[in-house]
Protein backbone atom coordinates (compact mmCIF):
# COMPACT_ATOMS: atom_id res chain seq x y z
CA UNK A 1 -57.54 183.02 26.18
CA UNK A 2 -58.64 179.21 25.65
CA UNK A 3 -61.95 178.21 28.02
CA UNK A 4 -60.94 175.74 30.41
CA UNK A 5 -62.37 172.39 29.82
CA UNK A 6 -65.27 171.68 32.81
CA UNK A 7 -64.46 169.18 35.09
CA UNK A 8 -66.59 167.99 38.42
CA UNK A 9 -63.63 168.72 40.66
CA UNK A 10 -60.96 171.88 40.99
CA UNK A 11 -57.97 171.08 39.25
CA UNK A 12 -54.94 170.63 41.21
CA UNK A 13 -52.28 173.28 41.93
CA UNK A 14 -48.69 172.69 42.68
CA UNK A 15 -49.18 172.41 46.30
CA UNK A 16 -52.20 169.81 45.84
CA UNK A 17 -50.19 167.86 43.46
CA UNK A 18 -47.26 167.91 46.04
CA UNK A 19 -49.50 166.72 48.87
CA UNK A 20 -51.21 164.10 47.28
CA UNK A 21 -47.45 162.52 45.94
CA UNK A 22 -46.92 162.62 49.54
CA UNK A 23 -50.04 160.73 50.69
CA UNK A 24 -49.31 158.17 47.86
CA UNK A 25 -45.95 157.95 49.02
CA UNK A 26 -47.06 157.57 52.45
CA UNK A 27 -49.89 154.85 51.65
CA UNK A 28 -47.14 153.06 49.79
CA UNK A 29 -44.44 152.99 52.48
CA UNK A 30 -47.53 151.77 55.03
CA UNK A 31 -48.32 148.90 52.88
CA UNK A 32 -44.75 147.73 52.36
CA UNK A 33 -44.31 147.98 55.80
CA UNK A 34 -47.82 145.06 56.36
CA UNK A 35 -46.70 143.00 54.10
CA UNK A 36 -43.13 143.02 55.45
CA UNK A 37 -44.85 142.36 59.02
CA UNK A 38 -47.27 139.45 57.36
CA UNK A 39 -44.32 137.88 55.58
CA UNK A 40 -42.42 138.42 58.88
CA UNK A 41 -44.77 137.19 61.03
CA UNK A 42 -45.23 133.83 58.70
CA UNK A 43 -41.41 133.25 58.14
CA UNK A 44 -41.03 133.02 62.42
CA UNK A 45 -44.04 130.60 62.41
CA UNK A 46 -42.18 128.48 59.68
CA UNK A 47 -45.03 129.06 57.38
CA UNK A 48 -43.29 129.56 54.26
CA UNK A 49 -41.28 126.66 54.64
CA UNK A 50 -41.25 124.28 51.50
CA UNK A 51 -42.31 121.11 53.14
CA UNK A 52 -45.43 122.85 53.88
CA UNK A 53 -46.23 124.11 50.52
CA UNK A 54 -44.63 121.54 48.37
CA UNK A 55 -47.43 118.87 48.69
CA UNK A 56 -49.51 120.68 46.49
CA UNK A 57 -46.88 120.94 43.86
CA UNK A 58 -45.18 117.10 43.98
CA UNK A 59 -48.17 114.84 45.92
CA UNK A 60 -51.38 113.94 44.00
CA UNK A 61 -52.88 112.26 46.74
CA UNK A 62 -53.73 115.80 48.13
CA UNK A 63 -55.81 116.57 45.24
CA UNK A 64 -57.09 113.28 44.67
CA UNK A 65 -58.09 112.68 48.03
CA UNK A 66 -58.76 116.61 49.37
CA UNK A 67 -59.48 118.78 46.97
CA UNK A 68 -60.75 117.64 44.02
CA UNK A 69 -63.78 115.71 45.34
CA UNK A 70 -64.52 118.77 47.79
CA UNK A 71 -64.39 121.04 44.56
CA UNK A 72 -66.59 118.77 42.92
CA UNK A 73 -69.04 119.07 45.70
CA UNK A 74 -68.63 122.86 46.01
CA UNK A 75 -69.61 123.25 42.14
CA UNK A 76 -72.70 120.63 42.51
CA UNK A 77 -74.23 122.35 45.30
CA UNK A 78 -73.46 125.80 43.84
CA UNK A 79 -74.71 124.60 40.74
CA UNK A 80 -77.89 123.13 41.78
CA UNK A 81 -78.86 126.38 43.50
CA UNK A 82 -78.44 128.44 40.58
CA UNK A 83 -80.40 126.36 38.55
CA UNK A 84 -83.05 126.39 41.15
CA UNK A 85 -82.62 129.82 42.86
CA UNK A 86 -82.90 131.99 39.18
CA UNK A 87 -86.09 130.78 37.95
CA UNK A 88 -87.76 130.99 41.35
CA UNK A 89 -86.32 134.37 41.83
CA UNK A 90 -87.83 135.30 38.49
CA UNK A 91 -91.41 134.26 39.15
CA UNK A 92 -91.38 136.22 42.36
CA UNK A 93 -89.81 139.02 41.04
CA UNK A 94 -92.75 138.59 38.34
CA UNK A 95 -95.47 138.11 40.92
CA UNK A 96 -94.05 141.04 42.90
CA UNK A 97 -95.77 143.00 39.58
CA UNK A 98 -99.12 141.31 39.69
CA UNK A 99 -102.33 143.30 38.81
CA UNK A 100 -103.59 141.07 41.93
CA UNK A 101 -103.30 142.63 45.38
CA UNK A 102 -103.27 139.20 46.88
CA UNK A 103 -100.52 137.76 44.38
CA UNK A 104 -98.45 140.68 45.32
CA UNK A 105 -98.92 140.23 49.25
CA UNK A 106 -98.20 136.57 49.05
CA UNK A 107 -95.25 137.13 46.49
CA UNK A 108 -93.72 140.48 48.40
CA UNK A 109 -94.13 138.15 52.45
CA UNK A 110 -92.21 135.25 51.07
CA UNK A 111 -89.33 137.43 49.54
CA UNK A 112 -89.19 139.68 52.69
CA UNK A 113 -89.65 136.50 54.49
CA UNK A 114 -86.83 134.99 53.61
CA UNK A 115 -84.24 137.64 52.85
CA UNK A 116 -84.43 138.59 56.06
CA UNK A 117 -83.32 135.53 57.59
CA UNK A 118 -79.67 134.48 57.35
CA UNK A 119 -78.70 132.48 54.84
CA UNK A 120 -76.37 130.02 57.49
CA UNK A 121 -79.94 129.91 59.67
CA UNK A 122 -81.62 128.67 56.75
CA UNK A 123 -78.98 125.74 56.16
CA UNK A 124 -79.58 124.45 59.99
CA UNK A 125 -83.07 124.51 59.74
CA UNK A 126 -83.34 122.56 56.58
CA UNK A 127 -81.06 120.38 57.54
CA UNK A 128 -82.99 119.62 61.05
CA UNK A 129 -86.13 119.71 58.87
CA UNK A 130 -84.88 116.80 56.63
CA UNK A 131 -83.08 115.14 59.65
CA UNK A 132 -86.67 115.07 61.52
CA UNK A 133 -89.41 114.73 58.82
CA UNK A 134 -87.40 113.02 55.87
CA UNK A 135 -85.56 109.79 55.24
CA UNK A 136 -82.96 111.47 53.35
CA UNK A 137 -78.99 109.38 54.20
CA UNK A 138 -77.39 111.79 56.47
CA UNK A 139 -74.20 111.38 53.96
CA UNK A 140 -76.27 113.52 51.41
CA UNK A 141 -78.13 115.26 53.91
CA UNK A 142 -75.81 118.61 54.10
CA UNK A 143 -75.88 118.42 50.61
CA UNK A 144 -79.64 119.19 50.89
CA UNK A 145 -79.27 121.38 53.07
CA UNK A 146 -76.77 123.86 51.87
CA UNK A 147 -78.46 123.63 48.60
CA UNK A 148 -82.25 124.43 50.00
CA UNK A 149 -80.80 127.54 52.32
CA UNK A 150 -79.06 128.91 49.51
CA UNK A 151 -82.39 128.52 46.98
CA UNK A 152 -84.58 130.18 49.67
CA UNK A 153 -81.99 132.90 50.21
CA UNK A 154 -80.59 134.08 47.03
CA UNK A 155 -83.88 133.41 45.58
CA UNK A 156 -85.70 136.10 47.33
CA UNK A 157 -82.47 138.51 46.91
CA UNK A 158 -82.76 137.43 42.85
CA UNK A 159 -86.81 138.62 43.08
CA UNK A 160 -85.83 142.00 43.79
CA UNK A 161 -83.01 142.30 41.50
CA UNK A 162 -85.91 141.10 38.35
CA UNK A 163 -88.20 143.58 39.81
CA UNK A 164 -86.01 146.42 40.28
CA UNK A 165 -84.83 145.61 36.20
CA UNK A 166 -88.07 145.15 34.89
CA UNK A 167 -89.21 148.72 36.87
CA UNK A 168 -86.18 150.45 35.24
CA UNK A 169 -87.19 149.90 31.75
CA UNK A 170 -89.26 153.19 29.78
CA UNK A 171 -92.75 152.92 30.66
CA UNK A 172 -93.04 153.86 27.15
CA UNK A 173 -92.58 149.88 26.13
CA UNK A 174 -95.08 148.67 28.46
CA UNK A 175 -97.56 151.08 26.59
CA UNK A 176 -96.72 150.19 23.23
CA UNK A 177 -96.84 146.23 23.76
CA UNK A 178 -100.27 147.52 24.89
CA UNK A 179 -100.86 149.36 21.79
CA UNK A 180 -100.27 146.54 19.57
CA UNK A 181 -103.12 144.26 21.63
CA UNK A 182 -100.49 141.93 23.65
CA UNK A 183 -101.90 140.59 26.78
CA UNK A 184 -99.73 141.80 30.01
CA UNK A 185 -98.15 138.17 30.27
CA UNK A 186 -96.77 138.54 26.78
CA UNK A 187 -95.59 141.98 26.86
CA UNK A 188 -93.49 140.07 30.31
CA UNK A 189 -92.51 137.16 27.65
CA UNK A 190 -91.62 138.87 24.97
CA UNK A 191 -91.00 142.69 25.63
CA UNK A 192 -89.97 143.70 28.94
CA UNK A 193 -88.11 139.79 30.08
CA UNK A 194 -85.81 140.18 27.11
CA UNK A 195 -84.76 144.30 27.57
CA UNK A 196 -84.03 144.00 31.04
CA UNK A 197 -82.07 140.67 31.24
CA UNK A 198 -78.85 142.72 29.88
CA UNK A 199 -79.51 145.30 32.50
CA UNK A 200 -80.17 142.61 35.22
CA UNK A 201 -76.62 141.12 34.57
CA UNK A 202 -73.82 142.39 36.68
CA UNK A 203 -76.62 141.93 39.81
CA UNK A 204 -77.32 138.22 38.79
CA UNK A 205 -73.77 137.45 38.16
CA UNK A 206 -72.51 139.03 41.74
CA UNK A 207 -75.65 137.14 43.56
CA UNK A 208 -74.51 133.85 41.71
CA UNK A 209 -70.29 134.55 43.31
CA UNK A 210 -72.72 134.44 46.33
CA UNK A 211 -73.58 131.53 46.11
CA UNK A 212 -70.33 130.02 45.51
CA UNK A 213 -68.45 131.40 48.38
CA UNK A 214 -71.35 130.82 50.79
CA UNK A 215 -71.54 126.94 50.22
CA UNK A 216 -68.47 127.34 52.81
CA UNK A 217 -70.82 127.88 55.19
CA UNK A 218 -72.34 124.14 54.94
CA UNK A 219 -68.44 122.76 55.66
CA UNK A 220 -68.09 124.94 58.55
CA UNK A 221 -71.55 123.95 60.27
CA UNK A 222 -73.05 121.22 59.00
CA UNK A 223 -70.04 118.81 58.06
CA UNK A 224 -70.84 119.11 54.21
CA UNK A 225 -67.29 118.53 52.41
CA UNK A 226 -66.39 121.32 50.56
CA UNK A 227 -63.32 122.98 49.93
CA UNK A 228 -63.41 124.74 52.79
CA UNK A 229 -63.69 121.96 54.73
CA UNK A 230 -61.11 120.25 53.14
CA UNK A 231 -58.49 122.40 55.05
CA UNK A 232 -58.75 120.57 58.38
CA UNK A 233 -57.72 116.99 57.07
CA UNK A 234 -55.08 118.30 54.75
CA UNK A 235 -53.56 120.22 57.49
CA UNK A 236 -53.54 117.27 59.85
CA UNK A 237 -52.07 114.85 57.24
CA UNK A 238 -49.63 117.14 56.07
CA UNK A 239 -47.57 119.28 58.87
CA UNK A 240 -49.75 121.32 60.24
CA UNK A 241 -50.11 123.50 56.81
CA UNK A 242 -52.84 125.72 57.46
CA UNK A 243 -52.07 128.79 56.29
CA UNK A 244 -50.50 126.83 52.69
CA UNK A 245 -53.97 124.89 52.48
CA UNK A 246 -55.80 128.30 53.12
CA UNK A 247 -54.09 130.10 50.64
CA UNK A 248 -54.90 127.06 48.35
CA UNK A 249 -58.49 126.74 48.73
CA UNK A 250 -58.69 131.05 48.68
CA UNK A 251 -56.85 130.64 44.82
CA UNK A 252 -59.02 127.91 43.72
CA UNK A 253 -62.59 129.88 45.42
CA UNK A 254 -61.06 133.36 43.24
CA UNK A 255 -60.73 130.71 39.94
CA UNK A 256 -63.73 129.52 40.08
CA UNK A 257 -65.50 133.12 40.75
CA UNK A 258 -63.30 134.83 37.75
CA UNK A 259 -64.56 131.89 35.57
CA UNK A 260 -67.77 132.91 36.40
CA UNK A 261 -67.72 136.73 36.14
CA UNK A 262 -65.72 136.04 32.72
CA UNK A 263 -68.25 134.03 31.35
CA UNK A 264 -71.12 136.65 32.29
CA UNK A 265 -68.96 139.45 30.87
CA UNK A 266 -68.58 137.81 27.31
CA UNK A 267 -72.54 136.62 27.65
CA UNK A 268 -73.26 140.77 28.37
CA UNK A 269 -70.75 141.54 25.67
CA UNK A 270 -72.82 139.47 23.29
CA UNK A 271 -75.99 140.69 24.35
CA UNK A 272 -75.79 143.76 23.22
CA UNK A 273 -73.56 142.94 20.69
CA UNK A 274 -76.64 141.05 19.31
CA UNK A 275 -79.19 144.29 20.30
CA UNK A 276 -77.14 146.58 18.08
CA UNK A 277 -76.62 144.46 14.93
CA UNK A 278 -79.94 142.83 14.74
CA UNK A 279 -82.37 144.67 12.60
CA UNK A 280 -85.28 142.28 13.18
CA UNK A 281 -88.39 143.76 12.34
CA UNK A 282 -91.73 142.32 13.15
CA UNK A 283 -94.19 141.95 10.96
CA UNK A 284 -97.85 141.96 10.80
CA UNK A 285 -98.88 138.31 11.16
CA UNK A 286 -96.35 138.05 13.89
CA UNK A 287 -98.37 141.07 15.78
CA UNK A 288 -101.78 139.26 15.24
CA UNK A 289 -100.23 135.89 17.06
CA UNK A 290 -99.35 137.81 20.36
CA UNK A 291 -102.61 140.13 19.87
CA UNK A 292 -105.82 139.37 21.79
CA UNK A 293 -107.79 136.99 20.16
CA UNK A 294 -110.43 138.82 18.12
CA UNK A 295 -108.67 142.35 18.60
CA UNK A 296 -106.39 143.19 15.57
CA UNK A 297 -104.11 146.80 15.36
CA UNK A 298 -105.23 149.04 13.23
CA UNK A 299 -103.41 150.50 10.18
CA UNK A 300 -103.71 154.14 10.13
């Protein structure tokens, strides 16, 4: 009699086989049945009418005038807060690690500070910060604003995911950087840094989508034109189209958040395509460089 390969679950009899092709069946029938409703329910409003789709399809004003220049503002803003938020979130994740109680304290209140806070709260009060204190135009002032809530935010969220990725590594490289003679900022720089970035990846990329969808947040309070404030004008020049405009600015959001996902997948991809082939080795005058000044290894 052959063993029975092990499995973390009982494997199915006929009668468990039968009632789960009956759930299916049943799950599938339910969800025909909402998008029948939804399709329903849109056809009686006259949502799916052409005239209310087709300006995206035959009238370049609508991109011209709506949706490209709120997309370009949705990708600045985003854009700017990466570039700010991951190399702030890095040093606090870094300071988070500090030998020094104090550095630690200060480091670990303004993370908890601000990740407690939501991220929308932070957007008002920077932008009745700047409003009060700053002569910033108040045509570029959302764009401030959405940009410093988002930085402050996702910043302290990115701290934690660099401190939780540097903490996950083997103790066991810590101790030999320390064997060699490197310093504790250098075994950061060039040992720990490097081996956790891969690890760190799918968390940075899915806090960067954050930041993408939540620059809606700026259109929908503080007047900052992005694509999801684009809908209301587009809808009011164009037949009351909201649900077609919707729809439009939901695609172009999912684009631009695949793009980005895709991007960090082949970076990954490469990553450790690069670990596994590279057979660097490093030699001895490269050890003395990074050792302490006046402390060499020794060969045994």
């Amino acid at each position: 009699m052959k063993d029975r390969p092990t499995v973390l679950y009982d494997v199915p009899g006929p009668r468990a086989r039968r009632r789960n092709l009956l759930w299916t069946l049943l799950f599938l029938i339910g969800l025909a049945a909402v998008i029948w409703w939804v399709v329903a329910s849109l056809a009686a409003k006259n949502q799916l009418e052409w005239s209310k789709w087709a300006p995206f399809f035959t009238d370049a004003r609508v991109w011209e005038t709506y949706i490209l220049p709120a997309l370009k503002n949705t990708v600045i803003a985003a854009a700017l807060a990466m570039v700010i938020a991951l190399p702030l979130g890095a040093l606090l994740g870094i300071l988070r690690l500090s030998d020094h109680r104090s550095v630690r304290a200060v480091a670990g209140t303004v993370v908890e500070f601000f990740r407690a806070i939501p991220v929308l709260i932070l957007m008002l009060f920077a932008n009745a910060a700047y409003s009060e204190f700053t002569e910033i135009s108040p045509d570029t002032r959302p764009l401030y604003a959405v940009v410093t809530g988002l930085v402050l935010y996702n910043a302290s969220v990115l701290a934690e995911v660099v401190r939780a990725g540097i903490l996950a590594l083997p103790t066991g490289q810590t101790d030999a950087a320390k064997a060699i003679g490197m310093r504790k900022g250098q075994t950061m720089t060039y040992v720990l840094l490097p081996q956790s970035v891969t690890a760190m990846l799918p968390a940075l990329v899915s806090q960067l989508v954050v930041i993408v969808k939540d620059t809606a947040l700026g259109g929908a309070m503080l007047g900052f034109s992005e694509l999801l404030a684009s809908v209301r004008p587009m809808s009011a020049n164009y037949g009351a189209n909201t649900i077609a405009c919707f729809t439009v600015v939901a695609v172009i959001f999912v684009a631009l958040n695949f793009a980005l996902t895709t991007f960090a997948s082949w970076l990954e991809r490469r990553l450790r395509r690069g670990k596994k082939s590279t057979g660097a080795v490093v030699g001895v005058e490269a050890v003395e460089d990074l050792a302490v000044p006046g402390e060499h290894p020794e060969t045994h």
